[in-house]
C-alpha atoms as a PDB file:
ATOM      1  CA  UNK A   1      42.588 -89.100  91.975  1.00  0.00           C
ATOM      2  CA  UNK A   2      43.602 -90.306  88.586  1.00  0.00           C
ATOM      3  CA  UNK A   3      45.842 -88.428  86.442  1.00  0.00           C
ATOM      4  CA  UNK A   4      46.399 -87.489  82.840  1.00  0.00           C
ATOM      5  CA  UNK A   5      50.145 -86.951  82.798  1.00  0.00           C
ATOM      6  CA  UNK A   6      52.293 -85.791  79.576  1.00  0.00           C
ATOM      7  CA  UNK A   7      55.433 -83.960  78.383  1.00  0.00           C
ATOM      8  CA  UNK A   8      54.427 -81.347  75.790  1.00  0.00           C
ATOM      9  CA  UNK A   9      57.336 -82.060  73.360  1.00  0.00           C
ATOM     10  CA  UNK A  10      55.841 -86.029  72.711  1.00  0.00           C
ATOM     11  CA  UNK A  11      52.029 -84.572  72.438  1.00  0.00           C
ATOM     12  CA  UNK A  12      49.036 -84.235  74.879  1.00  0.00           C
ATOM     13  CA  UNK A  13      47.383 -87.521  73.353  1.00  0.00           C
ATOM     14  CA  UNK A  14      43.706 -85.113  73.824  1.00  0.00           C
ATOM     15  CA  UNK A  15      41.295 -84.017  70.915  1.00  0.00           C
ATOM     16  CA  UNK A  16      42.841 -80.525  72.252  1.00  0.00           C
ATOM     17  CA  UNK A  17      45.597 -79.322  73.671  1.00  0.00           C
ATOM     18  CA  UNK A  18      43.921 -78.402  77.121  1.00  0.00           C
ATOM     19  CA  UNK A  19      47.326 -75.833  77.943  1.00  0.00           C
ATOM     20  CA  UNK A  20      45.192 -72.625  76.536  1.00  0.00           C
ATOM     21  CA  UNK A  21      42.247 -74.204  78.704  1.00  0.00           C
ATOM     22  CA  UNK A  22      44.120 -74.315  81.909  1.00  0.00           C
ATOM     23  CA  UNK A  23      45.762 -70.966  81.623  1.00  0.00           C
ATOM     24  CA  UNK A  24      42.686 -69.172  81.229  1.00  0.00           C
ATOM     25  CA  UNK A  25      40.716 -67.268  81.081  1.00  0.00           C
ATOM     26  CA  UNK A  26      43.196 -64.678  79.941  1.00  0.00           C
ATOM     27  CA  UNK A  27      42.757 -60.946  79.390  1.00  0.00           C
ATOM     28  CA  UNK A  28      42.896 -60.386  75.844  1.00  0.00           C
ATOM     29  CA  UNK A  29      45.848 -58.284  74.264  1.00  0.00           C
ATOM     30  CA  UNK A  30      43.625 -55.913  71.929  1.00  0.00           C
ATOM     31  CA  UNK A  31      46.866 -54.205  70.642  1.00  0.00           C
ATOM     32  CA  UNK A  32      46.285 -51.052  68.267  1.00  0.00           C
ATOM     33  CA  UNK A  33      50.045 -49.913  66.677  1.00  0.00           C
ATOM     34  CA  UNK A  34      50.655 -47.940  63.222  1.00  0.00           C
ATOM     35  CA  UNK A  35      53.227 -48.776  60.477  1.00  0.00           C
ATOM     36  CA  UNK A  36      55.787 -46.454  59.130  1.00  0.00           C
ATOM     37  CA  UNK A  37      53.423 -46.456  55.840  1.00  0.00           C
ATOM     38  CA  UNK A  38      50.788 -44.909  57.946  1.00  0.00           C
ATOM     39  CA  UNK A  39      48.623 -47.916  57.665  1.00  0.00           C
ATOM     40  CA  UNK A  40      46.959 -48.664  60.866  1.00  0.00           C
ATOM     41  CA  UNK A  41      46.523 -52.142  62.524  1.00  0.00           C
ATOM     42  CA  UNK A  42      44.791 -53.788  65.313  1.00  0.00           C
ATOM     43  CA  UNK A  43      45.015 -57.018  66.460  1.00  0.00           C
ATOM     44  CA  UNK A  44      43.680 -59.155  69.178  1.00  0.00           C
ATOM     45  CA  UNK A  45      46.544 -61.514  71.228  1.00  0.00           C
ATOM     46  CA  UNK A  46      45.230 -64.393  73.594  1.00  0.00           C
ATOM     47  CA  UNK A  47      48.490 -64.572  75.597  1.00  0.00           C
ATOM     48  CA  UNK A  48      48.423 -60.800  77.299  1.00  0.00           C
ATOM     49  CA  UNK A  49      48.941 -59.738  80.846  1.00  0.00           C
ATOM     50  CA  UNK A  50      50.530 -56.845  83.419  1.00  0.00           C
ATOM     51  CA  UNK A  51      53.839 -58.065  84.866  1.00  0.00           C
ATOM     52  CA  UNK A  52      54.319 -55.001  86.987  1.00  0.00           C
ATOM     53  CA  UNK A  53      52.971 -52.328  88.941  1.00  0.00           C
ATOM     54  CA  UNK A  54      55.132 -49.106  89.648  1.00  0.00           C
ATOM     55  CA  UNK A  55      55.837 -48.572  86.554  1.00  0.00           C
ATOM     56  CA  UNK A  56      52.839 -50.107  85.127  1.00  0.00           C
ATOM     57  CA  UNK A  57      54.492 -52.539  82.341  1.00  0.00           C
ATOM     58  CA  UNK A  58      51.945 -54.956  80.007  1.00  0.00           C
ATOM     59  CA  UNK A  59      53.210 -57.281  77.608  1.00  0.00           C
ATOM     60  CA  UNK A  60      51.951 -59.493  74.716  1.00  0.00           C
ATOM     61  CA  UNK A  61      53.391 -62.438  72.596  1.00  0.00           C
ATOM     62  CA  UNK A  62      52.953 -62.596  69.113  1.00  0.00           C
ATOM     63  CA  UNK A  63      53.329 -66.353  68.041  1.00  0.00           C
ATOM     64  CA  UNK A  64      55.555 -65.201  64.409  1.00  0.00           C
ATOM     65  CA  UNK A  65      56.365 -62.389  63.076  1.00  0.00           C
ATOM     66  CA  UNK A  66      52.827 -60.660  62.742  1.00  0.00           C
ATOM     67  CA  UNK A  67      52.299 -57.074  61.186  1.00  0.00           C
ATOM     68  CA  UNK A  68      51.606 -55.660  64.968  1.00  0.00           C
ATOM     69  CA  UNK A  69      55.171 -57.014  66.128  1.00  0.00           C
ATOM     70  CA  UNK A  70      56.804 -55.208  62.995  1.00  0.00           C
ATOM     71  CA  UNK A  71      54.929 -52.210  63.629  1.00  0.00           C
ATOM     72  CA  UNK A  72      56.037 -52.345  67.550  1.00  0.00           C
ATOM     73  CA  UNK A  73      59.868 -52.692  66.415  1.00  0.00           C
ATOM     74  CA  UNK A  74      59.354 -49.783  64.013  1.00  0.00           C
ATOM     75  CA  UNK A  75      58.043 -47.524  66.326  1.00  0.00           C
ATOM     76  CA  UNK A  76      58.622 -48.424  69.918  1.00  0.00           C
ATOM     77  CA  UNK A  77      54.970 -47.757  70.604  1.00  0.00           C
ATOM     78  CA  UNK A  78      51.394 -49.448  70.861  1.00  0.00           C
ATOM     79  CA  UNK A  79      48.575 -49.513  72.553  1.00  0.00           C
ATOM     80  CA  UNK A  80      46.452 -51.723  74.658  1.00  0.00           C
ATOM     81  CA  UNK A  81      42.530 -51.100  74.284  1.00  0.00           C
ATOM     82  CA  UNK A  82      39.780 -53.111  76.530  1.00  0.00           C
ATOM     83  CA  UNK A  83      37.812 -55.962  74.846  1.00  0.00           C
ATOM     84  CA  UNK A  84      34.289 -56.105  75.961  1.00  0.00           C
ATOM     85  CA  UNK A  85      31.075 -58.150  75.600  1.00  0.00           C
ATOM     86  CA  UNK A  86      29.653 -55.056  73.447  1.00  0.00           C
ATOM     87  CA  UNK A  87      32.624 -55.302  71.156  1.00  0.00           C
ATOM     88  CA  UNK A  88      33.210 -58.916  71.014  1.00  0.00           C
ATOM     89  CA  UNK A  89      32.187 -59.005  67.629  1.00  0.00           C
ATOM     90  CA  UNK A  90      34.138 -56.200  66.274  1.00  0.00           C
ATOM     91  CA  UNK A  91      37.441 -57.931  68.391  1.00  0.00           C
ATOM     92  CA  UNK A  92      37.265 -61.347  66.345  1.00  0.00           C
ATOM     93  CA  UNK A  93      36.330 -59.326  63.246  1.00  0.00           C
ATOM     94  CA  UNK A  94      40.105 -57.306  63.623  1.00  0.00           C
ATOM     95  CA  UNK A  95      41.709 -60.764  64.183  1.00  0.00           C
ATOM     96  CA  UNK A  96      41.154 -61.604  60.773  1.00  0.00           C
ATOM     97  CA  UNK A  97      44.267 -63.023  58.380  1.00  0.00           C
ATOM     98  CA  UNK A  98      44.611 -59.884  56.516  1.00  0.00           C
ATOM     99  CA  UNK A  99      47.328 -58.251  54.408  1.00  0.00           C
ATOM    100  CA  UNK A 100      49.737 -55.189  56.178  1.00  0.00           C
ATOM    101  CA  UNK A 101      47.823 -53.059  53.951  1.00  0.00           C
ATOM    102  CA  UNK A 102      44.510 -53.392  55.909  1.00  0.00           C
ATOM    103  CA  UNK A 103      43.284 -51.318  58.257  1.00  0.00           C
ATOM    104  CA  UNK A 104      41.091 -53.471  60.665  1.00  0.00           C
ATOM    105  CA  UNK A 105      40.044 -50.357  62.710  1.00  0.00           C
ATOM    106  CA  UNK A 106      37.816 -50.143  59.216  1.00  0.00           C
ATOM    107  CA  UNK A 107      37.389 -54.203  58.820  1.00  0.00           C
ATOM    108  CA  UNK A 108      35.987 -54.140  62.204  1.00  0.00           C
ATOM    109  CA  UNK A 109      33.692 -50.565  61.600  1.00  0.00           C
ATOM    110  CA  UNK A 110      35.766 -49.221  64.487  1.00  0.00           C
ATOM    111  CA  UNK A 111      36.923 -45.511  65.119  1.00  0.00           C
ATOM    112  CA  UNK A 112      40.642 -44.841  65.634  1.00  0.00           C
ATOM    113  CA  UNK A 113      40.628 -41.863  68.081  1.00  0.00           C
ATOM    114  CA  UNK A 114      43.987 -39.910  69.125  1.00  0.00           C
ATOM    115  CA  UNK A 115      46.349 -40.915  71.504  1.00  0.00           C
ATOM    116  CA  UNK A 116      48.120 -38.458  73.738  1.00  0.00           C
ATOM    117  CA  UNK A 117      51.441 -39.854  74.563  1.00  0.00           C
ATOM    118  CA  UNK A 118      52.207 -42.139  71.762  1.00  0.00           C
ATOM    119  CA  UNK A 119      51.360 -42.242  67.739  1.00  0.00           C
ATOM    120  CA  UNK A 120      48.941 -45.191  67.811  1.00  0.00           C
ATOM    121  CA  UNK A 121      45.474 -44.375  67.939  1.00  0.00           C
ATOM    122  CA  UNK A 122      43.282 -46.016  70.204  1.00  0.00           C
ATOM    123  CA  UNK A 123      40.219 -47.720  69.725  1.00  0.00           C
ATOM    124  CA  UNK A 124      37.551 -45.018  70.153  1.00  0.00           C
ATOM    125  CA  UNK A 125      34.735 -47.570  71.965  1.00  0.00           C
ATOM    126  CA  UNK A 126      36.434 -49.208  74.452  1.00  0.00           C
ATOM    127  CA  UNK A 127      36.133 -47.710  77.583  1.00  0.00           C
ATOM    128  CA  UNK A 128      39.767 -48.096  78.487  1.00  0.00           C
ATOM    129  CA  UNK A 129      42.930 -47.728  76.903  1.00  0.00           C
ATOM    130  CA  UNK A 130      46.626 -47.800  77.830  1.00  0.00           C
ATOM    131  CA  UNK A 131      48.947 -46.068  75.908  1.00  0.00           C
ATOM    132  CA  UNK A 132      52.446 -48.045  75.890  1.00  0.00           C
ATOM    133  CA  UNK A 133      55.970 -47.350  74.837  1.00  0.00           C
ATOM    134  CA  UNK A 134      58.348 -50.572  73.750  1.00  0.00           C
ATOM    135  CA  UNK A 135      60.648 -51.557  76.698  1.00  0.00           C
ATOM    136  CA  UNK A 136      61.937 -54.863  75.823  1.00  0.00           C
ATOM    137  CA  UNK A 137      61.072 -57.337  72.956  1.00  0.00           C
ATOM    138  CA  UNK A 138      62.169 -60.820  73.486  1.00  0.00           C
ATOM    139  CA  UNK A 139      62.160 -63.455  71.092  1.00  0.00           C
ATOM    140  CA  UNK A 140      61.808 -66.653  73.586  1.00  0.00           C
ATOM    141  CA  UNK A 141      63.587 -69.768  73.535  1.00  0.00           C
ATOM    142  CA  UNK A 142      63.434 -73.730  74.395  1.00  0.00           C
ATOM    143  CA  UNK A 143      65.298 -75.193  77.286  1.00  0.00           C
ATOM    144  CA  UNK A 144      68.464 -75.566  75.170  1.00  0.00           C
ATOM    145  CA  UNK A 145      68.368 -72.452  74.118  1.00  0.00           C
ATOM    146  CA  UNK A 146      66.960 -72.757  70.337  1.00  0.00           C
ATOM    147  CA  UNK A 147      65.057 -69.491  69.462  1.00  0.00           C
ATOM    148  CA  UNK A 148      60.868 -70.159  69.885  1.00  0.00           C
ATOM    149  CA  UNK A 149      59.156 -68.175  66.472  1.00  0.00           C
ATOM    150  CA  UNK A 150      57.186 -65.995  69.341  1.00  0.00           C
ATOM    151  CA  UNK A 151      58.099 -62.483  70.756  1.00  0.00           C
ATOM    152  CA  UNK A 152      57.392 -61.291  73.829  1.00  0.00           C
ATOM    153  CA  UNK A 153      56.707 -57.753  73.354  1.00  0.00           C
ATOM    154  CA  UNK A 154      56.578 -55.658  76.813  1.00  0.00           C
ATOM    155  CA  UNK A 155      55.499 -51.772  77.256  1.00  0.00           C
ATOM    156  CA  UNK A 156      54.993 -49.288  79.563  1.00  0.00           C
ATOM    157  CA  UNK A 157      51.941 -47.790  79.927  1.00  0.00           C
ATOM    158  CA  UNK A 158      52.335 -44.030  79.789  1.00  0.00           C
ATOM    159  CA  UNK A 159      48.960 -42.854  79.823  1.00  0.00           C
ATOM    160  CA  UNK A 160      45.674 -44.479  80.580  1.00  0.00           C
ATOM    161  CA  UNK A 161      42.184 -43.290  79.450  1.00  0.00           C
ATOM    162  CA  UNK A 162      38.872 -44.503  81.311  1.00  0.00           C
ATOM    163  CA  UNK A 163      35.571 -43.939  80.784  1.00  0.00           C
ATOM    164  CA  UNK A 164      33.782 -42.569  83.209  1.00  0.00           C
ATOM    165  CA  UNK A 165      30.631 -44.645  83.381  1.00  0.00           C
ATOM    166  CA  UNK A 166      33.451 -47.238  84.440  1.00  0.00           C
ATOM    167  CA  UNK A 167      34.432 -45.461  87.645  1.00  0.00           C
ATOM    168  CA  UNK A 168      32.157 -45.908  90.707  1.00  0.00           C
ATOM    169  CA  UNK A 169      33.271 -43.392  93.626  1.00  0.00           C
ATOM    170  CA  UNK A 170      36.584 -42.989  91.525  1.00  0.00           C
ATOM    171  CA  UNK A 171      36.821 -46.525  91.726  1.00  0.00           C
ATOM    172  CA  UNK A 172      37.329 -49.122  88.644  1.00  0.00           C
ATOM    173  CA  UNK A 173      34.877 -50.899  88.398  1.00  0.00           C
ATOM    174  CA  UNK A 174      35.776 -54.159  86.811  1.00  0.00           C
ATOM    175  CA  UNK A 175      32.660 -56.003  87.392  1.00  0.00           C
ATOM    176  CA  UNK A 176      30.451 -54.347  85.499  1.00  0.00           C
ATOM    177  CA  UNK A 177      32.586 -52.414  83.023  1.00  0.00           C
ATOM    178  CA  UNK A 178      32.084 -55.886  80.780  1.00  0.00           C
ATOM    179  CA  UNK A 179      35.261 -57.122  80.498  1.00  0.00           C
ATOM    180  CA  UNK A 180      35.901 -60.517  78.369  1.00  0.00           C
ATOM    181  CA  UNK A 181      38.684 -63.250  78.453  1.00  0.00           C
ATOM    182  CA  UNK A 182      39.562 -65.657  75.950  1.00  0.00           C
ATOM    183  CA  UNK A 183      39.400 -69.476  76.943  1.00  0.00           C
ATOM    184  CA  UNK A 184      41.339 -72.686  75.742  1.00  0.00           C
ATOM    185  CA  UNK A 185      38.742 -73.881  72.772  1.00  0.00           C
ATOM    186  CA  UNK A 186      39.345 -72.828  69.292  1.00  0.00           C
ATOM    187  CA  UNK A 187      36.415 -70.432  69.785  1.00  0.00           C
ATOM    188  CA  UNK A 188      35.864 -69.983  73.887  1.00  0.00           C
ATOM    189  CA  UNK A 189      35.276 -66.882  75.366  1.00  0.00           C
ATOM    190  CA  UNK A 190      34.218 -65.901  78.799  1.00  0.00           C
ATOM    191  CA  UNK A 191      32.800 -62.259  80.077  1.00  0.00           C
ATOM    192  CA  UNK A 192      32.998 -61.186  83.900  1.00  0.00           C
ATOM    193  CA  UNK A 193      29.910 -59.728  85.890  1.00  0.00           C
ATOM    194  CA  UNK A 194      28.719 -58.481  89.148  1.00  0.00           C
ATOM    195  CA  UNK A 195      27.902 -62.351  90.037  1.00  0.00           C
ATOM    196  CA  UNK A 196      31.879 -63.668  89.657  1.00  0.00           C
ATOM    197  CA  UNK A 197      33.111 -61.047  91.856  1.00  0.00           C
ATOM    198  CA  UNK A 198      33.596 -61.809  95.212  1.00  0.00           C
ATOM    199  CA  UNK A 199      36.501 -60.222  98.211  1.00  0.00           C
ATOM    200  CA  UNK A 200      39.080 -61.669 100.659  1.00  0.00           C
ATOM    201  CA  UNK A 201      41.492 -59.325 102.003  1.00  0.00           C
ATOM    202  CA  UNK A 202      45.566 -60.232 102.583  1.00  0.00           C
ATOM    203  CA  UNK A 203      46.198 -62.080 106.373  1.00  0.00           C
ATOM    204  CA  UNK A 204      48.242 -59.223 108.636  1.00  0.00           C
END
């Protein structure tokens, strides 16, 4: 097969960087947080993820120093709400370049609702939301060790709400609970349904 090598620091030599492409799709870091000031912010991050499992721990990297990452470091607290096909609209709306003194929960036309755990609200329509507290913030770094303008900002989840509707037999149901994933293009999404889901259980 014929391959398109290249070293990221001398340029992919594509019409687009194809690195977003290949790591994707990703789950989308729809991070609500609140500033000392009370003003309330939420903001949608394409590099999200879980790293662990007991405790649950989620992280998100905010490429500069963005109004959610200030808010995270004032606070120690944020919290992670679902992105779906029904509010796909209302999560590139929030994603808007905004001042700090916006509230995109009202750009977007979107309901901040209590939090139990935590002082961020969560977004009121999504049918799940974690509630996080701040364990570690890293700000990363190049090979030789020159500081990267991106923070890794990693929480764990304290409390989790679900919606019912989303819970079959007290199961999750991710496949039809309308989940959506950002892609590599400037303006790619994909959403997950009942026809991408199929099962293959670990070898003993």
């Amino acid at each position: 097969m014929s391959i398109h090598f290249y070293e990221p620091r001398h340029g992919h030599g594509l019409p687009h960087d194809p690195f977003n492409a290949i790591v994707g799709p990703r789950p989308i870091g729809w991070i609500s947080s609140q500033g000392q000031d009370g003003v309330l912010n939420l903001a949608p991050y394409s590099f999200f993820n879980a790293f662990n499992y007991v405790p649950p721990i989620v992280g998100f990297a905010s490429i500069g120093a963005k109004d959610t990452l200030r808010n995270v470091q004032e606070s120690g607290e944020f919290v992670w709400n679902l992105a779906t096909r029904e509010l796909a609209e209302a999560m590139n709306a929030s994603c808007a370049a905004v001042g700090p003194e916006v509230d995109e929960f009202a750009l977007a036309q979107l309901t901040p609702a209590p939090s139990r755990l935590v002082g961020a609200p969560r977004v009121a329509e999504s049918p799940v939301a974690f509630e996080c507290k701040v364990t570690q913030i890293v700000q990363l770094q190049r090979t030789g060790g020159e500081t990267v303008p991106t923070w890794l900002v990693l929480g764990e989840v304290v409390g989790v709400h679900i919606a019912q509707a989303a819970l079959k037999d007290g199961v999750y149901d991710t496949a039809s609970a309308g989940h959506i994933l950002r892609g590599g293009g400037p303006a790619d999404y994909f959403s997950i349904g009942p026809e991408q889901l199929f099962q293959m259980h670990r070898p003993r």
